[in-house]
C-alpha atoms as a PDB file:
ATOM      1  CA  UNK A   1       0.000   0.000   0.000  1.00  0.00           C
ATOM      2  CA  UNK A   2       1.034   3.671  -0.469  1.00  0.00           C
ATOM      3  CA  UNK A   3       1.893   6.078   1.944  1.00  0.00           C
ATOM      4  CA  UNK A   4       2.194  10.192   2.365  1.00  0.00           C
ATOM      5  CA  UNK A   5       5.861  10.586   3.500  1.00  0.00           C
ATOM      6  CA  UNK A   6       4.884  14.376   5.018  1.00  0.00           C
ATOM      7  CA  UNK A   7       8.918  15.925   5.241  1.00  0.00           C
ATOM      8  CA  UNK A   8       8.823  19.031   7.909  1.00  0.00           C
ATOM      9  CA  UNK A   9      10.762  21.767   8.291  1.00  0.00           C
ATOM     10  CA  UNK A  10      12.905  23.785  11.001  1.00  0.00           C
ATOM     11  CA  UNK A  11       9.941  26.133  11.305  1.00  0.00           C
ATOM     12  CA  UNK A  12      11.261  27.877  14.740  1.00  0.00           C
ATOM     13  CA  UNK A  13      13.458  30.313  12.265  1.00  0.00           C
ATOM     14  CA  UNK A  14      10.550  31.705  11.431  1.00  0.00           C
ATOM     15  CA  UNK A  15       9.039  32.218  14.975  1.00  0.00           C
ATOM     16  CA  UNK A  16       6.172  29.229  14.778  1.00  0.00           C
ATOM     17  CA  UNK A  17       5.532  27.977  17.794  1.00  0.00           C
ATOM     18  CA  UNK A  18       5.693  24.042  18.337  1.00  0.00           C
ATOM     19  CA  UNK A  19       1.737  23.752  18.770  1.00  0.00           C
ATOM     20  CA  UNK A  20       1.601  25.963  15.622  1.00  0.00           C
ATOM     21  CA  UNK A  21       4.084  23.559  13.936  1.00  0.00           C
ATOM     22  CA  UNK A  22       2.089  20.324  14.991  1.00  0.00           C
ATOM     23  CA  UNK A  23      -1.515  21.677  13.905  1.00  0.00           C
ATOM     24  CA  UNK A  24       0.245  22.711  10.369  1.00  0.00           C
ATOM     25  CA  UNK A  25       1.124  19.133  10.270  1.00  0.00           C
ATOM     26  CA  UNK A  26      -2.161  17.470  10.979  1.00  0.00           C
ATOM     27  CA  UNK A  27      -3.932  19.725   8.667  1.00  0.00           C
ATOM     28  CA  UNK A  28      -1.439  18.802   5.891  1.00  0.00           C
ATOM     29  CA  UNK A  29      -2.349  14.894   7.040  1.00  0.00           C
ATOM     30  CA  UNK A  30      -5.981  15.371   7.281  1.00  0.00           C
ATOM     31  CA  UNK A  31      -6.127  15.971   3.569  1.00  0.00           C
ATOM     32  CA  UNK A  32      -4.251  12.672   2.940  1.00  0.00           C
ATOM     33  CA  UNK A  33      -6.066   9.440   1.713  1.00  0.00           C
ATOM     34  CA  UNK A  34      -2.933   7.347   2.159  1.00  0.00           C
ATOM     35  CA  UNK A  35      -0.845   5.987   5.609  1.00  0.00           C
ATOM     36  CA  UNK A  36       0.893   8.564   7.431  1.00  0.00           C
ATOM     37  CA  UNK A  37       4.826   9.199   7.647  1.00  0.00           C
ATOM     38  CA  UNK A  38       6.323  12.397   9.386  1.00  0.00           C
ATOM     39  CA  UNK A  39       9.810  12.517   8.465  1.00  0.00           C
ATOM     40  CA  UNK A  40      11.482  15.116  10.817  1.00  0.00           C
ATOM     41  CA  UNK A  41      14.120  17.743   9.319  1.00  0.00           C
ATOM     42  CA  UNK A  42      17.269  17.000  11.612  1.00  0.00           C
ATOM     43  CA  UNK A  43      17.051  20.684  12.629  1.00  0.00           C
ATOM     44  CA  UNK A  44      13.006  20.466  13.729  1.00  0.00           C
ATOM     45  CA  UNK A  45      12.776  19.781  17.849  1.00  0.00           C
ATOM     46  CA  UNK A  46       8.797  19.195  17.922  1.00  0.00           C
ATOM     47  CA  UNK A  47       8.160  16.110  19.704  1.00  0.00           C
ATOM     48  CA  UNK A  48       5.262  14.838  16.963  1.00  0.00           C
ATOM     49  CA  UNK A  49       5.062  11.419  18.645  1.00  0.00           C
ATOM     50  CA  UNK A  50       1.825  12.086  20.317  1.00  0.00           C
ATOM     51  CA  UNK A  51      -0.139  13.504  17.118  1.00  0.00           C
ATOM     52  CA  UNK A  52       1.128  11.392  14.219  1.00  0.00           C
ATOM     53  CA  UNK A  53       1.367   7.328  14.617  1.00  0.00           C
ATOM     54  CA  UNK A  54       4.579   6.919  12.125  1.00  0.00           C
ATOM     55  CA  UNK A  55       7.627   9.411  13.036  1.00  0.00           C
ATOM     56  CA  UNK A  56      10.741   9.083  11.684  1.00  0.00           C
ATOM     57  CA  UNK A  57      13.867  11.047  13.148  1.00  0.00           C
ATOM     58  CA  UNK A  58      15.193  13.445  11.295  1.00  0.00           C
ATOM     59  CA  UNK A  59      18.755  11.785  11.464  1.00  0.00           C
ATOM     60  CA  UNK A  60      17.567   9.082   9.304  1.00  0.00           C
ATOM     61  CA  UNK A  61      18.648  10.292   5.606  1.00  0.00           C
ATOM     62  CA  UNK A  62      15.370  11.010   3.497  1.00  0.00           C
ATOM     63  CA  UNK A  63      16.903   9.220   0.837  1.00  0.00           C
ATOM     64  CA  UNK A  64      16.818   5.635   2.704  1.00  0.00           C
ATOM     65  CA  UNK A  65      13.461   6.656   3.368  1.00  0.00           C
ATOM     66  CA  UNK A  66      12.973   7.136  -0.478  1.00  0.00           C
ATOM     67  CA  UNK A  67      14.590   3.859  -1.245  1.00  0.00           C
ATOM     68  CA  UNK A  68      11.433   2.264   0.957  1.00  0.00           C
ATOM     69  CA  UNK A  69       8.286   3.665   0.034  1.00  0.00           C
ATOM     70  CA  UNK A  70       6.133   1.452  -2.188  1.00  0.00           C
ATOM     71  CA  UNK A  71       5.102   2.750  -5.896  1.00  0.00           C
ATOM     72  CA  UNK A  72       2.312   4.871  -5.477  1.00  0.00           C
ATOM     73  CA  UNK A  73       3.606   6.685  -2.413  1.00  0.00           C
ATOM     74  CA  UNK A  74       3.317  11.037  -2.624  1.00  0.00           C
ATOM     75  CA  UNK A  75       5.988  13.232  -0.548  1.00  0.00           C
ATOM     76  CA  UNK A  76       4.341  16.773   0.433  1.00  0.00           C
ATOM     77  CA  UNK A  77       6.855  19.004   2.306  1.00  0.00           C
ATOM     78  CA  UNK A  78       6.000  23.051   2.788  1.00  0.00           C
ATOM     79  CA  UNK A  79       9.062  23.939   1.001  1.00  0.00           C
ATOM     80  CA  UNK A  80      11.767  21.282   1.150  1.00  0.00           C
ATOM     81  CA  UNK A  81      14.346  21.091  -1.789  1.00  0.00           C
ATOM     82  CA  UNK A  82      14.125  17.091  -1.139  1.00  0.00           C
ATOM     83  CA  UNK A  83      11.415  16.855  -2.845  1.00  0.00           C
ATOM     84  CA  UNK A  84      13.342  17.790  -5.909  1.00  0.00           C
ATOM     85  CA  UNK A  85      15.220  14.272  -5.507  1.00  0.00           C
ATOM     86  CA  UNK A  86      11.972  12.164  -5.538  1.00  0.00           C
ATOM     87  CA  UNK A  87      11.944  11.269  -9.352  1.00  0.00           C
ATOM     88  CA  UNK A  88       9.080   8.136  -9.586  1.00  0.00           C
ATOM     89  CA  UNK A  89       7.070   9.755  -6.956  1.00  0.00           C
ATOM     90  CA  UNK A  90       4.214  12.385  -6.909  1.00  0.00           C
ATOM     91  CA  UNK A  91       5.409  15.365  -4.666  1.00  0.00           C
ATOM     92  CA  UNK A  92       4.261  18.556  -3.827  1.00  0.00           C
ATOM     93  CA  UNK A  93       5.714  21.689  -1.812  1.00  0.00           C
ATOM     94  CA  UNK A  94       2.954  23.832  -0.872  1.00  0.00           C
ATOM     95  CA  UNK A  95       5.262  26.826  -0.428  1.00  0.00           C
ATOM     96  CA  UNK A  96       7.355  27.601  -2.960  1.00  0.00           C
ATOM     97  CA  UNK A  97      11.247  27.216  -1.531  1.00  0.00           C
ATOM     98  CA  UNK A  98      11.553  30.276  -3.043  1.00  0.00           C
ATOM     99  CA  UNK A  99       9.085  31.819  -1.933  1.00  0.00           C
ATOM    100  CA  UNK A 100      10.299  35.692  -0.232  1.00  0.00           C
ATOM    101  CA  UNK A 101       7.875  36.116   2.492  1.00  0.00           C
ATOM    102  CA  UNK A 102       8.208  32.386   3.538  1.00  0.00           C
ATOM    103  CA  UNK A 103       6.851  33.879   7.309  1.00  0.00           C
ATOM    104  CA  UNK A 104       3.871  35.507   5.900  1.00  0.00           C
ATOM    105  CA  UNK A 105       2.809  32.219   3.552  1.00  0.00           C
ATOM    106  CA  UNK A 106       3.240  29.805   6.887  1.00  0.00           C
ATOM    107  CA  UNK A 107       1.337  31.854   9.353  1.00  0.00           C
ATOM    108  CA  UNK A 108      -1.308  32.025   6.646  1.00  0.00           C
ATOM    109  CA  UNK A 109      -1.797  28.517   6.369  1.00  0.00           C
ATOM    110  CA  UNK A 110      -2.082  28.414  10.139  1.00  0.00           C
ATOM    111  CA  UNK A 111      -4.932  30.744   9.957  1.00  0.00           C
ATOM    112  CA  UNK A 112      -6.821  30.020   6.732  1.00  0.00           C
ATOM    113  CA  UNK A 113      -5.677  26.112   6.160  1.00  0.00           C
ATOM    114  CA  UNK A 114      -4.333  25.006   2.834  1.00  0.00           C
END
């Protein structure tokens, strides 16, 4: 079966709180058909354990990850240039990395939702 590999980010640089951080997660899951994974950026601190069933710490390299995942599988990430890499899966970054008022986009997904 298929699964949503969700990648986070180091979203403290910005000034999001960890509660913040956790409810952009779950709505980012809640619009997911598929099994739940939360890979953790090895800079993000949020202790996810008791929202999301599947974590994965972010020391493990996203590319072993990769190598795992069954055909079918999607990768969303906010803005994560990993997602570049992913070649044979669908991705999406719902921020462009890019993006220049990468504070402004994130607290308005907080507020208004996806």
């Amino acid at each position: 079966k298929p699964f949503t590999c969700i990648l986070t980010q180091p979203l403290h640089v910005f000034g999001i709180n960890e509660n913040d951080q956790i409810k952009i997660y779950q709505k980012i899951a809640s619009n997911c058909k598929n099994k739940i994974i939360l890979k953790k950026h090895p800079q993000d601190k949020v202790k996810y354990n008791d929202s999301f069933q599947n974590v994965i710490n972010g020391l493990v390299p996203f590319e072993l990850i990769l190598s795992t995942l069954p055909k079918g599988s999607e990768i969303i990430s906010l803005f994560s240039t990993s997602t570049y890499r992913t070649t044979g899966f669908e991705h999406h970054n719902l921020i462009n990395p890019n993006c220049r008022n990468m504070k402004e986009r994130i607290l308005d997904i907080i507020k208004e939702g996806l």
